[in-house]
PDB file of N, CA and C in Angstrom:
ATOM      1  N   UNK A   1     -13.907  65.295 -15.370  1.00  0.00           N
ATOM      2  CA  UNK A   1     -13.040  64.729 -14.341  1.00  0.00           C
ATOM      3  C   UNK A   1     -12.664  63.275 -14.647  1.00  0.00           C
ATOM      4  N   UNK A   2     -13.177  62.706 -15.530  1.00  0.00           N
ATOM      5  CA  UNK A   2     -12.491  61.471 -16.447  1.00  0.00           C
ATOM      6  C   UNK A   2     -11.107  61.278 -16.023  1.00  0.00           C
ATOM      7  N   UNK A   3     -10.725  60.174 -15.265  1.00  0.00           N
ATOM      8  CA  UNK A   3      -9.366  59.985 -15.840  1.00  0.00           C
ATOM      9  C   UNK A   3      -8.844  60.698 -14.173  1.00  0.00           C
ATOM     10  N   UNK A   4      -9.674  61.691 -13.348  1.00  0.00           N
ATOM     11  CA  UNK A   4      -9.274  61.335 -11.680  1.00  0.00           C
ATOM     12  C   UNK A   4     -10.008  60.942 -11.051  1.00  0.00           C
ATOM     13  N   UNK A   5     -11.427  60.919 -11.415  1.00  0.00           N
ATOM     14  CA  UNK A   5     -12.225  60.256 -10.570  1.00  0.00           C
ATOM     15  C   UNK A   5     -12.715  58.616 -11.125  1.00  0.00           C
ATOM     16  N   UNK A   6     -12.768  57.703 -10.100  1.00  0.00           N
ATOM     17  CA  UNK A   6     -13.039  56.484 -10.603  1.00  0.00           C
ATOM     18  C   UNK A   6     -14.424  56.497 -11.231  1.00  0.00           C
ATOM     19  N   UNK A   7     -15.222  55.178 -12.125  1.00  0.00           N
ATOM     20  CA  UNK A   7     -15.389  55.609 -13.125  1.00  0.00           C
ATOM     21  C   UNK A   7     -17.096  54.902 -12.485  1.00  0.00           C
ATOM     22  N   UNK A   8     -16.852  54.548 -11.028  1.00  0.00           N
ATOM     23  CA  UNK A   8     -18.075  54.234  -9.928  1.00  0.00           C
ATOM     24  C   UNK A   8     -18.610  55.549  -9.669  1.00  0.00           C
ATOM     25  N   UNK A   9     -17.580  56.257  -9.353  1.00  0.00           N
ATOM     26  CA  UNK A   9     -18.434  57.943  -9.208  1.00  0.00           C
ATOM     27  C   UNK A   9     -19.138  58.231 -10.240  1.00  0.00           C
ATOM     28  N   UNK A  10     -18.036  58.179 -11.236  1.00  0.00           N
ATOM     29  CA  UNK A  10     -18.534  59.129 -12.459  1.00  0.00           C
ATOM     30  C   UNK A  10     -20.110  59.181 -12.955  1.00  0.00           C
ATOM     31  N   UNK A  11     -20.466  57.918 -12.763  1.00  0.00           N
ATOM     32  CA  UNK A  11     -21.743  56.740 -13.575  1.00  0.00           C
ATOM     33  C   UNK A  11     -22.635  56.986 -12.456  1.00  0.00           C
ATOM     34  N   UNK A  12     -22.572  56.481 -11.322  1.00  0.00           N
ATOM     35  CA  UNK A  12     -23.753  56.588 -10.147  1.00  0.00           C
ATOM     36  C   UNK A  12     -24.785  57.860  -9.892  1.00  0.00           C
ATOM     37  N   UNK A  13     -26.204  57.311 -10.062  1.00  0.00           N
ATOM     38  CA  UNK A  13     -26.949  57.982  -9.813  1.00  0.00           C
ATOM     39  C   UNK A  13     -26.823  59.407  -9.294  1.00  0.00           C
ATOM     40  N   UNK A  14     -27.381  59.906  -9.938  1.00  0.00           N
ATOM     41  CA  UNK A  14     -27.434  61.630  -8.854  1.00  0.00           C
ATOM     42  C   UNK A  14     -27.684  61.583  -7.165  1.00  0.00           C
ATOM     43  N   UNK A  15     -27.274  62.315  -6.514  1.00  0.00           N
ATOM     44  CA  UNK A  15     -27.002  61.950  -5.130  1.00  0.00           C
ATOM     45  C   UNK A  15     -27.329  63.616  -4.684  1.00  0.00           C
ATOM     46  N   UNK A  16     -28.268  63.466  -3.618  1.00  0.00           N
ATOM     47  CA  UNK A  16     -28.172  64.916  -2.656  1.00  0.00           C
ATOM     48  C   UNK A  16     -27.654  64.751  -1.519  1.00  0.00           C
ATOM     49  N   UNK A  17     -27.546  65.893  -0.453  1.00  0.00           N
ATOM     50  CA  UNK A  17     -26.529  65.777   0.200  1.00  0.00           C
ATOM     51  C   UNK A  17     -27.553  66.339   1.513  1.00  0.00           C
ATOM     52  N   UNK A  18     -26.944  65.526   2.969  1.00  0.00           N
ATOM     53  CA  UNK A  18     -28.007  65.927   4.301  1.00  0.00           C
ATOM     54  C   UNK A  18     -27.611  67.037   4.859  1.00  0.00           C
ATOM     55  N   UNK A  19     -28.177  67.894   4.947  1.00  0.00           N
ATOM     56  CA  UNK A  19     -27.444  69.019   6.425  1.00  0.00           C
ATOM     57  C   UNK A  19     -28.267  68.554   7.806  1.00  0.00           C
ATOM     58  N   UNK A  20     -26.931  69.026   8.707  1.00  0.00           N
ATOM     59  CA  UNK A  20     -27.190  68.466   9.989  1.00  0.00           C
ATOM     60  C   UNK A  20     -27.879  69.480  10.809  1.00  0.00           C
ATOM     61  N   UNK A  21     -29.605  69.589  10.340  1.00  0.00           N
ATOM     62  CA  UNK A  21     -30.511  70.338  10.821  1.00  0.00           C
ATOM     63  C   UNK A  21     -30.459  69.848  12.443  1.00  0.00           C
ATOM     64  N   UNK A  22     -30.696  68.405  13.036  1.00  0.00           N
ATOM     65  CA  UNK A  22     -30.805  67.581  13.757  1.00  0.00           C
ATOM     66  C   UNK A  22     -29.769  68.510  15.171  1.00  0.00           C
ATOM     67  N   UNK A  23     -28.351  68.485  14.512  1.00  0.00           N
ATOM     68  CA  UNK A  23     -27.882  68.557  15.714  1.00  0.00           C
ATOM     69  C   UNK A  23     -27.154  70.291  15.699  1.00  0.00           C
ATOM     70  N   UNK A  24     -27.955  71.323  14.526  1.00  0.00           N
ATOM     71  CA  UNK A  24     -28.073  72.414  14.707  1.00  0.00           C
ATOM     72  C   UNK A  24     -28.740  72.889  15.747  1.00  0.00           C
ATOM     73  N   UNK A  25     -30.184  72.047  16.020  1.00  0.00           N
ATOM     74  CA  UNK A  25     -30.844  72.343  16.530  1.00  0.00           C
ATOM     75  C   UNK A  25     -30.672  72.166  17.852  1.00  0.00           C
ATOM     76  N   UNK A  26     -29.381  71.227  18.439  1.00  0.00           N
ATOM     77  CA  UNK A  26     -28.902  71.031  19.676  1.00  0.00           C
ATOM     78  C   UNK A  26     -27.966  71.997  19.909  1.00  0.00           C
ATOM     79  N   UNK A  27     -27.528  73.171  18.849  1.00  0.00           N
ATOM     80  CA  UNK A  27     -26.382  73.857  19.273  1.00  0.00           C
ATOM     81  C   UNK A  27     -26.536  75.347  18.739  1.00  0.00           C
ATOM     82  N   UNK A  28     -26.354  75.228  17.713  1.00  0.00           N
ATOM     83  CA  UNK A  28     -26.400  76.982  17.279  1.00  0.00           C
ATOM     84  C   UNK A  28     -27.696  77.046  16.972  1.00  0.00           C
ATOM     85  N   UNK A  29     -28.792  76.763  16.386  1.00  0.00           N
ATOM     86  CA  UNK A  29     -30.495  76.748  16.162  1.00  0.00           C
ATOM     87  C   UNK A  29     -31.085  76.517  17.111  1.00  0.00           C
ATOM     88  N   UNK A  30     -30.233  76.547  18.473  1.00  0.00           N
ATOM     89  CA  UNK A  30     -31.462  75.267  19.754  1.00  0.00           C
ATOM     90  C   UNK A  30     -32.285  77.197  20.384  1.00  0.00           C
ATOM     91  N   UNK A  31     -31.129  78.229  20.567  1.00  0.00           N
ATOM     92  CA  UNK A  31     -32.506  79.223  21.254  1.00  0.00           C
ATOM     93  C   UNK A  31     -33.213  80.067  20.246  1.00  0.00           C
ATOM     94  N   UNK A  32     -33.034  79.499  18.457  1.00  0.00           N
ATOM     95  CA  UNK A  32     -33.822  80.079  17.813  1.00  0.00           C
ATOM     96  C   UNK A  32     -34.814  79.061  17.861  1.00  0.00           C
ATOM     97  N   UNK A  33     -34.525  77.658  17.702  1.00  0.00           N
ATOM     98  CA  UNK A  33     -35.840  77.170  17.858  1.00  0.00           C
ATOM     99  C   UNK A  33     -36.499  77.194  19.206  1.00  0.00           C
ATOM    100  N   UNK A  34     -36.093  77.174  19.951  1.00  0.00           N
ATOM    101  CA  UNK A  34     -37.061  77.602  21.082  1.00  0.00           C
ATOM    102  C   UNK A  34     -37.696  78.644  21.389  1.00  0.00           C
ATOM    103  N   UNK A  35     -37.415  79.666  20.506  1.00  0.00           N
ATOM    104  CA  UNK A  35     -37.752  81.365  20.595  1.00  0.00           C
ATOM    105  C   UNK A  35     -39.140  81.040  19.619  1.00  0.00           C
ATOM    106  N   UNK A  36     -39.500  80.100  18.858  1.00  0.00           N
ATOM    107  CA  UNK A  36     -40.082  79.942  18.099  1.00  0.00           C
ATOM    108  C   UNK A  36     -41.248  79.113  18.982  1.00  0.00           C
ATOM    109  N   UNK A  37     -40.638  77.802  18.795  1.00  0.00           N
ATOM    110  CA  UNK A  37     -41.560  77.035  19.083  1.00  0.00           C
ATOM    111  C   UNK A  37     -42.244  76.163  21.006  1.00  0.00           C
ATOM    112  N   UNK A  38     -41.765  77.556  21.412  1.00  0.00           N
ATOM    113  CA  UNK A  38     -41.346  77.238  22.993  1.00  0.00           C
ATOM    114  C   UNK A  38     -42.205  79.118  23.383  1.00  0.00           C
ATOM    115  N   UNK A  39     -42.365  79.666  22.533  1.00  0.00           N
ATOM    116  CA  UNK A  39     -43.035  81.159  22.616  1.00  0.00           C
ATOM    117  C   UNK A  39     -44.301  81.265  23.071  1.00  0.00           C
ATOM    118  N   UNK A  40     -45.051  82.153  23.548  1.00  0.00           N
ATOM    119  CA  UNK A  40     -46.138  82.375  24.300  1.00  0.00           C
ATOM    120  C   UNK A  40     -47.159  82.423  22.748  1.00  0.00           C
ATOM    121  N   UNK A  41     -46.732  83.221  22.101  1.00  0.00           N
ATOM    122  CA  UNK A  41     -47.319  83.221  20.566  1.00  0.00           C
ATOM    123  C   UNK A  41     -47.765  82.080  20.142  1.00  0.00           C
ATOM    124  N   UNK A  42     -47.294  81.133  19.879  1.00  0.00           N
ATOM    125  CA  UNK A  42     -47.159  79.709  19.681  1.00  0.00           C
ATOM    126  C   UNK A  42     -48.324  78.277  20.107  1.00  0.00           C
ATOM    127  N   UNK A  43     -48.129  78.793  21.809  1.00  0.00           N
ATOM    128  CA  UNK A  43     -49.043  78.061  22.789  1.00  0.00           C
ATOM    129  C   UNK A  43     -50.587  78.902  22.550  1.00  0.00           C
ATOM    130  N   UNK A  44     -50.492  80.574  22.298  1.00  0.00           N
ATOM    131  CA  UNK A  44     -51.709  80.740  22.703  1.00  0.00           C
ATOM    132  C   UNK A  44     -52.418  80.548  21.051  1.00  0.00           C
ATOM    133  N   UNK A  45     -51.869  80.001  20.034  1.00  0.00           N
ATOM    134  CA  UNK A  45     -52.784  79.867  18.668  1.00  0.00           C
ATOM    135  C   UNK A  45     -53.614  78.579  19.080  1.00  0.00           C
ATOM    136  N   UNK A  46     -53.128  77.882  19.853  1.00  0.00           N
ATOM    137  CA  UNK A  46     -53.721  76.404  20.143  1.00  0.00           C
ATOM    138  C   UNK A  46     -54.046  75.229  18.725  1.00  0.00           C
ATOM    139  N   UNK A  47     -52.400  75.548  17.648  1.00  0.00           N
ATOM    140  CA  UNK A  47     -53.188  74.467  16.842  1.00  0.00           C
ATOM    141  C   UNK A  47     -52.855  73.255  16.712  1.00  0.00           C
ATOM    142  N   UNK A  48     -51.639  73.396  17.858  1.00  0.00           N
ATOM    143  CA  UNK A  48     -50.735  71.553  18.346  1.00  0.00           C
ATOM    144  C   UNK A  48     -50.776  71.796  19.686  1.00  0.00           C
ATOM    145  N   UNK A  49     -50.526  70.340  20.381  1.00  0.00           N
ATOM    146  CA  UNK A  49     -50.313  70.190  21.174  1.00  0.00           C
ATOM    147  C   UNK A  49     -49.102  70.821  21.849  1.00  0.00           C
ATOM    148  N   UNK A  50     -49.367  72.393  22.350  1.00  0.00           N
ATOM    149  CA  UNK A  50     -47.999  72.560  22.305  1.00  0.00           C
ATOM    150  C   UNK A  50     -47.182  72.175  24.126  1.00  0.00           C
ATOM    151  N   UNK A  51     -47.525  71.334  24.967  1.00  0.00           N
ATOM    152  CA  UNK A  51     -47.102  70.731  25.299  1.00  0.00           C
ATOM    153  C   UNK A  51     -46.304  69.618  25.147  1.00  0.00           C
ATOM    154  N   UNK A  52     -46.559  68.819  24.430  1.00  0.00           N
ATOM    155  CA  UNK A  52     -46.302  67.738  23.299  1.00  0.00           C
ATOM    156  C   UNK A  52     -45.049  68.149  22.530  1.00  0.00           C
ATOM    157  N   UNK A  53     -45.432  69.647  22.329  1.00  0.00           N
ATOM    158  CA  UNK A  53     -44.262  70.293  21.089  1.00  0.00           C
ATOM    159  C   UNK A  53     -43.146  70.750  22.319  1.00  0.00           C
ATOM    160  N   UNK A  54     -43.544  71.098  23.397  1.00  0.00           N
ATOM    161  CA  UNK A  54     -41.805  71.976  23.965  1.00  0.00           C
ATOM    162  C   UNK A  54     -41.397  70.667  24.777  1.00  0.00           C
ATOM    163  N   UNK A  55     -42.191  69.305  24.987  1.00  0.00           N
ATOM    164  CA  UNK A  55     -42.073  67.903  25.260  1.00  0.00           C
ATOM    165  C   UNK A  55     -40.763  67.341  24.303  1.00  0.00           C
ATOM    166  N   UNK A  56     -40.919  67.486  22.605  1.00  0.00           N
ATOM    167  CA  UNK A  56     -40.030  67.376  21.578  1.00  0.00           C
ATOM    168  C   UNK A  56     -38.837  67.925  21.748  1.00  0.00           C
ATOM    169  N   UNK A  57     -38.788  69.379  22.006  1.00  0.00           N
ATOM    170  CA  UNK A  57     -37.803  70.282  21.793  1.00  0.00           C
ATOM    171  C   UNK A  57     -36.702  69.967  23.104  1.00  0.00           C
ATOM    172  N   UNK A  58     -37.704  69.551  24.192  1.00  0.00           N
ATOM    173  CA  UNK A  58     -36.436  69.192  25.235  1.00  0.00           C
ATOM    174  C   UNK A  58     -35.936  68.065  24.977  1.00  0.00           C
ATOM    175  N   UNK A  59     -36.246  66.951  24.773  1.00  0.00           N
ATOM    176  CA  UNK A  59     -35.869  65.962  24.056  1.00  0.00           C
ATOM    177  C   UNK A  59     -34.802  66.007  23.126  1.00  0.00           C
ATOM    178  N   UNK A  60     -34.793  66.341  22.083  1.00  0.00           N
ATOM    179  CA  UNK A  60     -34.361  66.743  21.003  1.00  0.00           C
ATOM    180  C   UNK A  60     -32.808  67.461  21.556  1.00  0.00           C
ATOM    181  N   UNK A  61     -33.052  68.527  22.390  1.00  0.00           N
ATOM    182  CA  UNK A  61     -31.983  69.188  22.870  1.00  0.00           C
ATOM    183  C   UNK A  61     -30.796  68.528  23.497  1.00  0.00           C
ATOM    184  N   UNK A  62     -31.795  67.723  24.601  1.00  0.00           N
ATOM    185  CA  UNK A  62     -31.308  66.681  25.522  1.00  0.00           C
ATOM    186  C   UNK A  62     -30.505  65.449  25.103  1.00  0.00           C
ATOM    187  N   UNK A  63     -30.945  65.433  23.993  1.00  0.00           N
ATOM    188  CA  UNK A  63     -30.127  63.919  23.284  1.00  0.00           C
ATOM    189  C   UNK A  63     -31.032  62.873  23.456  1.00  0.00           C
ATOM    190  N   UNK A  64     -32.177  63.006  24.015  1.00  0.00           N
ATOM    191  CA  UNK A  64     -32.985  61.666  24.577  1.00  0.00           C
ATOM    192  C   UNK A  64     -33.991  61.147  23.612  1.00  0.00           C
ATOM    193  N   UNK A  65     -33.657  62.173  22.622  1.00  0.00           N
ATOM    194  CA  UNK A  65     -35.179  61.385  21.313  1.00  0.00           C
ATOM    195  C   UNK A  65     -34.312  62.133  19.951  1.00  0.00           C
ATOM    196  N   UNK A  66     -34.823  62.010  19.194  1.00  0.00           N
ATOM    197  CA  UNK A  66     -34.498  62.278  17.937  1.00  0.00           C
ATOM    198  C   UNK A  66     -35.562  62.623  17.022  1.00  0.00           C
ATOM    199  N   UNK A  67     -36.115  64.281  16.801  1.00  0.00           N
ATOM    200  CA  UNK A  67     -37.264  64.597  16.171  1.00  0.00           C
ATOM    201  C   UNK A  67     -37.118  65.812  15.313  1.00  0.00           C
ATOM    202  N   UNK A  68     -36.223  65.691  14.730  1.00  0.00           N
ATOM    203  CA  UNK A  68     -35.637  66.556  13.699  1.00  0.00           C
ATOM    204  C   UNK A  68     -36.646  66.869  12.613  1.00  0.00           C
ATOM    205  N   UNK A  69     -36.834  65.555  11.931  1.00  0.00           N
ATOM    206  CA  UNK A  69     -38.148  65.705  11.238  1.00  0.00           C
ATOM    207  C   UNK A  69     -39.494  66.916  11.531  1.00  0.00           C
ATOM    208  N   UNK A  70     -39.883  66.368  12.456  1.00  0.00           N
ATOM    209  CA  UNK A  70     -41.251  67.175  13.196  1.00  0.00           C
ATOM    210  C   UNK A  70     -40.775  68.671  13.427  1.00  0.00           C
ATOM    211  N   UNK A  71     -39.631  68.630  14.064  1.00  0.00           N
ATOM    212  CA  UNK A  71     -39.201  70.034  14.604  1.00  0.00           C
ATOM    213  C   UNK A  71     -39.369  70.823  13.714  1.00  0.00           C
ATOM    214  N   UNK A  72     -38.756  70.332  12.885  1.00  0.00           N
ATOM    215  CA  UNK A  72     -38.236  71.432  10.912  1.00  0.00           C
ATOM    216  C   UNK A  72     -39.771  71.707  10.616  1.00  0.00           C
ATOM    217  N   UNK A  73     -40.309  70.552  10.600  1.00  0.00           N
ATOM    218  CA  UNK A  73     -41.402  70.712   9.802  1.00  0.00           C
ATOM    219  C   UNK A  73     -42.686  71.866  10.973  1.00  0.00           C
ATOM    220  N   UNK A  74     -42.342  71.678  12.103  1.00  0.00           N
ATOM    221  CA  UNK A  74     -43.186  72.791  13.254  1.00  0.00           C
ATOM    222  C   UNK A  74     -42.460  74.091  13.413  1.00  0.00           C
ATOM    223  N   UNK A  75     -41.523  74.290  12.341  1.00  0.00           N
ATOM    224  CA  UNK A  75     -40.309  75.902  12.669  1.00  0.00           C
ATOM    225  C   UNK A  75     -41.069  76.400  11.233  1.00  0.00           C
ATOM    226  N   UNK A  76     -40.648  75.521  10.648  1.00  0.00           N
ATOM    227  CA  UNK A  76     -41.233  75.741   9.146  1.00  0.00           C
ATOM    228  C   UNK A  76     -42.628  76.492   8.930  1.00  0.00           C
ATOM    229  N   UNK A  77     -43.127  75.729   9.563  1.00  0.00           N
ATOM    230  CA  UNK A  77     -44.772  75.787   9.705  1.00  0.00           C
ATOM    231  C   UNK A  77     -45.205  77.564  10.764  1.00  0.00           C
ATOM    232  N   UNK A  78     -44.152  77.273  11.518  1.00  0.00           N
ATOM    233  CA  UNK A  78     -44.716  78.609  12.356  1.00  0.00           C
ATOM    234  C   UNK A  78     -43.953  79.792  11.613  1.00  0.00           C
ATOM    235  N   UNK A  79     -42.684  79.709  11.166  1.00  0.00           N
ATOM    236  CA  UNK A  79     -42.599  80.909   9.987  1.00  0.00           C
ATOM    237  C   UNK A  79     -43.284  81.002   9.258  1.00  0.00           C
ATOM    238  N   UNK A  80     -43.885  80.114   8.109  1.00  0.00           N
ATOM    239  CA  UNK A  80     -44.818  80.568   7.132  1.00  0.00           C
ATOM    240  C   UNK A  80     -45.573  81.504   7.980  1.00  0.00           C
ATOM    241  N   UNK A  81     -46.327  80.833   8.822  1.00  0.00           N
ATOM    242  CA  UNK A  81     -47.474  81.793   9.511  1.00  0.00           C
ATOM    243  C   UNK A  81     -46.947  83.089   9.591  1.00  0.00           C
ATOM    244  N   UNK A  82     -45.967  83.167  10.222  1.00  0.00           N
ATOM    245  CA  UNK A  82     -45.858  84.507  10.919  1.00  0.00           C
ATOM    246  C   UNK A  82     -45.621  85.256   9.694  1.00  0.00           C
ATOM    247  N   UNK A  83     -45.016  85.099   8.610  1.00  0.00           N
ATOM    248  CA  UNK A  83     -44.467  85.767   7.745  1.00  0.00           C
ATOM    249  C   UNK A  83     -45.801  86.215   6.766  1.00  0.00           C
ATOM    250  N   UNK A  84     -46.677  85.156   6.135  1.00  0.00           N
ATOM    251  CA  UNK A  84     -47.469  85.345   5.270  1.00  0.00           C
ATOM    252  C   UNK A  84     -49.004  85.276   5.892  1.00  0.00           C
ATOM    253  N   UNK A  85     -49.670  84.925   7.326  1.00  0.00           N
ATOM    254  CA  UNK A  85     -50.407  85.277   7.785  1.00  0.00           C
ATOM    255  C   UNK A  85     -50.352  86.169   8.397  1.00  0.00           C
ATOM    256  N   UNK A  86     -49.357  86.347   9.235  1.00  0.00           N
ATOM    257  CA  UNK A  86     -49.855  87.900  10.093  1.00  0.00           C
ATOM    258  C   UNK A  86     -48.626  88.652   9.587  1.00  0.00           C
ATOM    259  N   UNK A  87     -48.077  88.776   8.780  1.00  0.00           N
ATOM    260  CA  UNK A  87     -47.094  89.865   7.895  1.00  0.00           C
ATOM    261  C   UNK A  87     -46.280  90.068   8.635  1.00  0.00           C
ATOM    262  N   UNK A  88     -45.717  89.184   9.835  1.00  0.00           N
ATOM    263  CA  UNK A  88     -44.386  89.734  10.287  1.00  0.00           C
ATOM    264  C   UNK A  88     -43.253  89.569   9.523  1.00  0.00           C
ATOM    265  N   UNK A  89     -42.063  90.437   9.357  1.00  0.00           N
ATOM    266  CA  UNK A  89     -41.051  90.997   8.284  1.00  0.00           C
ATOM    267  C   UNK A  89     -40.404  90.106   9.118  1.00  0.00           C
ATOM    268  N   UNK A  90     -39.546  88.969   8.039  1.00  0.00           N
ATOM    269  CA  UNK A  90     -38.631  88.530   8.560  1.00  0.00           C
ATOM    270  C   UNK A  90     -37.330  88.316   7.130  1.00  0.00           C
TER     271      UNK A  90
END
């Protein structure tokens, strides 16, 4: 691409790119993550605070905090489980 792209692109470091997990999770991901991490399944493993956790998720939904981080990483965390501890097919 020499010669259309300037030659600041061309040269600059490798670069990755964000997806907007954050405000998926306020719109098309908000009743999968809550099906998840807002579930009776969830509360009765007892291995977070899951008060604390559906505390996040309204938040998060609401616009009033910003916990994208944690969320991903507590959706994340409860699929593995389900998938490779108790073999649910997903």
């Amino acid at each position: 691409l020499k010669g259309f792209l300037p030659d600041e692109i061309l040269n600059r470091e490798k670069m990755g790119f964000g997806l907007p997990i954050g405000e998926w999770f306020k719109k098309e991901l908000k009743d999968y993550l809550y099906s998840f991490l807002c579930s009776d399944i969830f509360t009765q493993r007892e291995f977070f605070n899951t008060d604390e956790v559906k505390n996040m998720v309204y938040q998060h939904i609401s616009g009033t905090a910003n916990h994208t981080a944690r969320l991903w990483n507590l959706l994340v965390f409860e699929l593995w489980y389900r998938i490779f501890i108790e073999g649910e097919p997903y």
